[in-house]
N, C-alpha and C. Protein backbone atom coordinates (compact mmCIF):
# COMPACT_ATOMS: atom_id res chain seq x y z
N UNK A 1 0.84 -1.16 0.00
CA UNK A 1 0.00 0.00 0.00
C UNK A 1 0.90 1.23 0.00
N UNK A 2 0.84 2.22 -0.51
CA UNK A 2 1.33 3.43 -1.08
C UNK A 2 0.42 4.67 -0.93
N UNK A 3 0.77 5.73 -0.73
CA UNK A 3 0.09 7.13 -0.33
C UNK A 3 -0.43 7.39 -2.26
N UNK A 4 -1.87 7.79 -2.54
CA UNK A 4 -1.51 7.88 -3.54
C UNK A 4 -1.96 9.70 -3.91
N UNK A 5 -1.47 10.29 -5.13
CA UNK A 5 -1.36 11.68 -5.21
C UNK A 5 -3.03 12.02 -6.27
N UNK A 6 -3.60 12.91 -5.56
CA UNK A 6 -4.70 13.71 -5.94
C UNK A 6 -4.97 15.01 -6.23
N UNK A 7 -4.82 15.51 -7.72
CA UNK A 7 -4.22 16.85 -7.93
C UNK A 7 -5.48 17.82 -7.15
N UNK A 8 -6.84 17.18 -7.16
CA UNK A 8 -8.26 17.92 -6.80
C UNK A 8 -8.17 17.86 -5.15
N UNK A 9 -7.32 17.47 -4.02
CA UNK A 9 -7.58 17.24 -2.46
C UNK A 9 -6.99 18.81 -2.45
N UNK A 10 -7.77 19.12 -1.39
CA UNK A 10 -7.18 20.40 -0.98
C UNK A 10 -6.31 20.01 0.52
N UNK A 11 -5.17 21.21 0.46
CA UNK A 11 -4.20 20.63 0.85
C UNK A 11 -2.96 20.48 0.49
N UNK A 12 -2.51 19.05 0.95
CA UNK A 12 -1.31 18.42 0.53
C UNK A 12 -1.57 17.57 -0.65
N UNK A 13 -0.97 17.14 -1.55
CA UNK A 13 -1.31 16.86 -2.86
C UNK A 13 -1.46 14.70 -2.49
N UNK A 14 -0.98 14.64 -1.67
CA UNK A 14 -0.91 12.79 -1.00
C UNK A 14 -2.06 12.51 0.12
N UNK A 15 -2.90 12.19 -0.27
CA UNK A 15 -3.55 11.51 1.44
C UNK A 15 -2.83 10.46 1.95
N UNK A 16 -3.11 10.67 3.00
CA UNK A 16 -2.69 9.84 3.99
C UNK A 16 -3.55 8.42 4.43
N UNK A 17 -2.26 8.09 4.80
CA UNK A 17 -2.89 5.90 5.16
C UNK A 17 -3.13 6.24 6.19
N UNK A 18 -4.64 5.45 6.43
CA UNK A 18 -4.96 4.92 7.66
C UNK A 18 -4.44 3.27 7.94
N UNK A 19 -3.87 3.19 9.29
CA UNK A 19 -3.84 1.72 9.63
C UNK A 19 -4.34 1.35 10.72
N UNK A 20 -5.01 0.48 11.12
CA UNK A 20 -5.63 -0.31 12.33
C UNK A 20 -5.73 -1.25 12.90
N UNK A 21 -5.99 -1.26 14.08
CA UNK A 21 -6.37 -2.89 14.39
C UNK A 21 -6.10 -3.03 16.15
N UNK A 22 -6.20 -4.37 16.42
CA UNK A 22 -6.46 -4.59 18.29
C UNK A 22 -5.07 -5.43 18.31
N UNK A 23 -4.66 -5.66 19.45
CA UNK A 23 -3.56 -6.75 19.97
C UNK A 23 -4.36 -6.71 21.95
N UNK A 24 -3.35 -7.84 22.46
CA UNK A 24 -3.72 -8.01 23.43
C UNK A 24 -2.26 -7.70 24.44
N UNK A 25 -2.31 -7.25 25.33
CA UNK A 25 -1.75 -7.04 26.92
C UNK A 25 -2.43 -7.64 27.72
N UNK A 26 -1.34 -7.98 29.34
CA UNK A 26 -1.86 -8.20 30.06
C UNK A 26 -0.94 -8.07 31.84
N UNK A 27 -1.77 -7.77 32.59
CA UNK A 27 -1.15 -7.10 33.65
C UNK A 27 -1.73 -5.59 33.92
N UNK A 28 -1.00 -5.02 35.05
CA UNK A 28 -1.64 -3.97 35.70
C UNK A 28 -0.74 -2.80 34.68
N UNK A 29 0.54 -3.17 34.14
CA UNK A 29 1.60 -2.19 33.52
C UNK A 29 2.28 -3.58 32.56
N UNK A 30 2.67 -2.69 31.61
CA UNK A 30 3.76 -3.54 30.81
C UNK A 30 3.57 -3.02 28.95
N UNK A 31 4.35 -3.60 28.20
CA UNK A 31 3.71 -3.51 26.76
C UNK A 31 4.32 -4.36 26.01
N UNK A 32 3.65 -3.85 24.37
CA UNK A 32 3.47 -4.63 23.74
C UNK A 32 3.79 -4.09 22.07
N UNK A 33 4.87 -4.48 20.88
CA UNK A 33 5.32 -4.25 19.87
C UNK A 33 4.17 -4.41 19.10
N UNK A 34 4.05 -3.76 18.45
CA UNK A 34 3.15 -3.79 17.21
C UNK A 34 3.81 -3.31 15.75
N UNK A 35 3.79 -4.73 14.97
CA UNK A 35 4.62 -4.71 13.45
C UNK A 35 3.59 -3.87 12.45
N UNK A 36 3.88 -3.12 12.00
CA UNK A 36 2.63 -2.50 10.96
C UNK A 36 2.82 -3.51 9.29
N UNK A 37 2.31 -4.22 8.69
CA UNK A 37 2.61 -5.50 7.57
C UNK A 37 3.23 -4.24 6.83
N UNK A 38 3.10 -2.91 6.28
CA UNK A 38 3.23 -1.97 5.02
C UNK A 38 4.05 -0.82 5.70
N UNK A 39 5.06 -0.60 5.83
CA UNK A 39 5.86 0.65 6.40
C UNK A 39 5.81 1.50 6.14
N UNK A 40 5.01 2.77 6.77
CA UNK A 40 5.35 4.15 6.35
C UNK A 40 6.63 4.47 5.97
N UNK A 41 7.00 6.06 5.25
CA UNK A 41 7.98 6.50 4.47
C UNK A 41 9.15 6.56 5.63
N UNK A 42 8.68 6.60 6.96
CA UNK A 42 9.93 6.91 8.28
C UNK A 42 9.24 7.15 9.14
N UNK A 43 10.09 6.99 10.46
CA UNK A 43 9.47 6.62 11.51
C UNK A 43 8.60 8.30 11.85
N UNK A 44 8.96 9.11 11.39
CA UNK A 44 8.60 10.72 11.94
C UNK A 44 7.31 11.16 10.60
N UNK A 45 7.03 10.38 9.32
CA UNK A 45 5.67 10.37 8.53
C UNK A 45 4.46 10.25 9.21
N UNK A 46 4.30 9.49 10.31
CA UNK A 46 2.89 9.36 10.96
C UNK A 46 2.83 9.61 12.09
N UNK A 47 1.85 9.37 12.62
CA UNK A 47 1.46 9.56 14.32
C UNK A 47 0.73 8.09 14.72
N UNK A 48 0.60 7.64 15.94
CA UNK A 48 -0.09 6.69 16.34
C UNK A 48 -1.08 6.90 17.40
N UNK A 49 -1.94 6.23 17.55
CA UNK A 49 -3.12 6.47 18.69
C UNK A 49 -3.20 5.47 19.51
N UNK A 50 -3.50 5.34 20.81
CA UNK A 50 -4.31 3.33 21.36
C UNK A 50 -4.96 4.30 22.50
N UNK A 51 -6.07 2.95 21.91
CA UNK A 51 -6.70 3.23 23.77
C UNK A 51 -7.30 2.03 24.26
N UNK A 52 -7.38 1.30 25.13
CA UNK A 52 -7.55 0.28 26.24
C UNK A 52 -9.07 0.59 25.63
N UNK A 53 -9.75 -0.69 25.89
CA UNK A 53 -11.21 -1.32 25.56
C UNK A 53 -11.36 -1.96 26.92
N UNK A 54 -11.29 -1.44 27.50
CA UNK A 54 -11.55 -2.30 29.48
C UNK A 54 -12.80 -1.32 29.93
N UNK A 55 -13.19 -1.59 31.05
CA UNK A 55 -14.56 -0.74 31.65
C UNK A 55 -13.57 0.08 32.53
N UNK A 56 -12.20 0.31 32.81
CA UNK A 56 -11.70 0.82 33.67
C UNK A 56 -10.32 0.98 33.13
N UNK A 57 -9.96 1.44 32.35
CA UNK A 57 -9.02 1.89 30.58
C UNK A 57 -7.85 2.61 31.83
N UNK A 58 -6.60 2.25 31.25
CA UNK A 58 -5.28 3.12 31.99
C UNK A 58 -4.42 4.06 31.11
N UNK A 59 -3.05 4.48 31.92
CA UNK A 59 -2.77 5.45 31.17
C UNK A 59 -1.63 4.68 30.03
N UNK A 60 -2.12 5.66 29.03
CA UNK A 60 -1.72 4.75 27.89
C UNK A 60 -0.34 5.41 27.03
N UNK A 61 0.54 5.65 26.86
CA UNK A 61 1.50 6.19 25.76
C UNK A 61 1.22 5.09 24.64
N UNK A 62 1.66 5.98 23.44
CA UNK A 62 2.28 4.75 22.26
C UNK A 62 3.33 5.38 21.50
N UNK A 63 4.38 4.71 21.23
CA UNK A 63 5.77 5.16 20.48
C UNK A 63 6.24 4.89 19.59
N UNK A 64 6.60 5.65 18.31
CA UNK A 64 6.97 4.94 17.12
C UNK A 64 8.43 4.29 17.12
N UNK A 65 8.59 3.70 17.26
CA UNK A 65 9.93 2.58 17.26
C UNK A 65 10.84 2.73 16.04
N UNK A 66 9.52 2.68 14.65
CA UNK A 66 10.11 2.91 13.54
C UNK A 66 9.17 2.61 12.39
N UNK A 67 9.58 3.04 10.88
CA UNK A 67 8.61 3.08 10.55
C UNK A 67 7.62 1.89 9.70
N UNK A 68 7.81 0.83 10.41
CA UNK A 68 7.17 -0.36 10.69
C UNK A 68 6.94 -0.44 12.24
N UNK A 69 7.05 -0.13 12.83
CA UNK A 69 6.79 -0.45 14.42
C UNK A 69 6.30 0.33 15.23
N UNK A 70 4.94 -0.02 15.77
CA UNK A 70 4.69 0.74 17.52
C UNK A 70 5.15 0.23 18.78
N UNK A 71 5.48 0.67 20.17
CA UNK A 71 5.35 0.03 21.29
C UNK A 71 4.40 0.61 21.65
N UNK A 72 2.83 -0.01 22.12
CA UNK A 72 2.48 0.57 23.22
C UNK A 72 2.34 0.07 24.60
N UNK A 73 2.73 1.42 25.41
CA UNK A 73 2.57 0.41 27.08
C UNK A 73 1.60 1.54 27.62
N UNK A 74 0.88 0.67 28.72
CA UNK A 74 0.36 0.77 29.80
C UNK A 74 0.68 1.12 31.43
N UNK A 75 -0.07 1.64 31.95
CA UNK A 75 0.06 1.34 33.79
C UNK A 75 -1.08 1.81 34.74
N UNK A 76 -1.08 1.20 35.44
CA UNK A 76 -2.37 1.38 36.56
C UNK A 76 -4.08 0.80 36.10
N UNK A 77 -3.20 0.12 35.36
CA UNK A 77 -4.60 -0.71 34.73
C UNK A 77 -4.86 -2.22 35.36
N UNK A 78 -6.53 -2.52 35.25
CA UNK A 78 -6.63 -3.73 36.32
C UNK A 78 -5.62 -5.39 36.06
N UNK A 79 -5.99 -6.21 36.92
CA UNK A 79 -5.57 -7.14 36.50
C UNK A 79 -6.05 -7.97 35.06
N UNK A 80 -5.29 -9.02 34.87
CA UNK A 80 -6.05 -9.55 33.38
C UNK A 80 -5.59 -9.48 31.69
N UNK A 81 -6.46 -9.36 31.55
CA UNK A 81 -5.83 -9.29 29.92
C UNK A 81 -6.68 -8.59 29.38
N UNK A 82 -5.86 -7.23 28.63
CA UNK A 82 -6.65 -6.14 27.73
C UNK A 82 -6.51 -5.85 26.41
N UNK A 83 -7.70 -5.66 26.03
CA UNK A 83 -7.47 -5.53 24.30
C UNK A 83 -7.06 -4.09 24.00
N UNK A 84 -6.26 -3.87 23.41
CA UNK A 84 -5.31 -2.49 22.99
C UNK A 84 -6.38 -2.36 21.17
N UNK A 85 -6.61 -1.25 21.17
CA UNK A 85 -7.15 -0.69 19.96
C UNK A 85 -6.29 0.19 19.38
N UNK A 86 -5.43 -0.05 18.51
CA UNK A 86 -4.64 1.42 18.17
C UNK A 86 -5.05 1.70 16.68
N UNK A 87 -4.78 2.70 15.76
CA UNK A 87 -4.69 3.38 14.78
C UNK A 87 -3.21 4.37 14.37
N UNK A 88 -3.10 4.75 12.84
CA UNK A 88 -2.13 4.93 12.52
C UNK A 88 -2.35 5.91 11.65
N UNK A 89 -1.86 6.91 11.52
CA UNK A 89 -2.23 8.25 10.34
C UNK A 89 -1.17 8.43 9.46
N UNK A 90 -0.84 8.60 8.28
CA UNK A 90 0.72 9.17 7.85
C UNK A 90 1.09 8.45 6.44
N UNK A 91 2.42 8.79 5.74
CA UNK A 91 2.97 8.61 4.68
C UNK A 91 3.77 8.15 4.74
């Protein structure tokens, strides 16, 4: 998958990829790598998002590693095992 160019977008002349999807954690703190299958242009092209799907969601960072890779971690979240929702914006 490739950014592709639209002379009619107002703007920047490339939209941008969306990427998505869930993984699982587990524990009160800790994290978890996330491979993206299609690599943005570099690790500083996109931004990343997550947020915990629990009834009682913790505090969450997520970090671009590179531009195939997220870490995101957690802390102060319950015991168990949580589904991580993240998303991906960028070129």
């Amino acid at each position: 998958m490739s950014a592709t160019t639209y002379p009619n977008w107002i703007g920047s002349g490339t939209l941008p990829i969306f990427k998505y999807g869930t993984t699982t954690g587990s524990g009160a703190s800790g994290s978890v790598v996330v491979t993206l299958l299609v690599p943005y242009t570099s690790a500083s092209s996109y931004v990343a998002f997550v947020t915990m799907e629990d009834a009682d969601p913790a505090e969450m960072p997520v970090v671009r590693n590179s531009a195939s890779q997220i870490q995101i971690y957690w802390a102060q979240a319950g015991a168990g095992s949580h589904t991580l929702a993240w998303q991906t914006i960028g070129t």
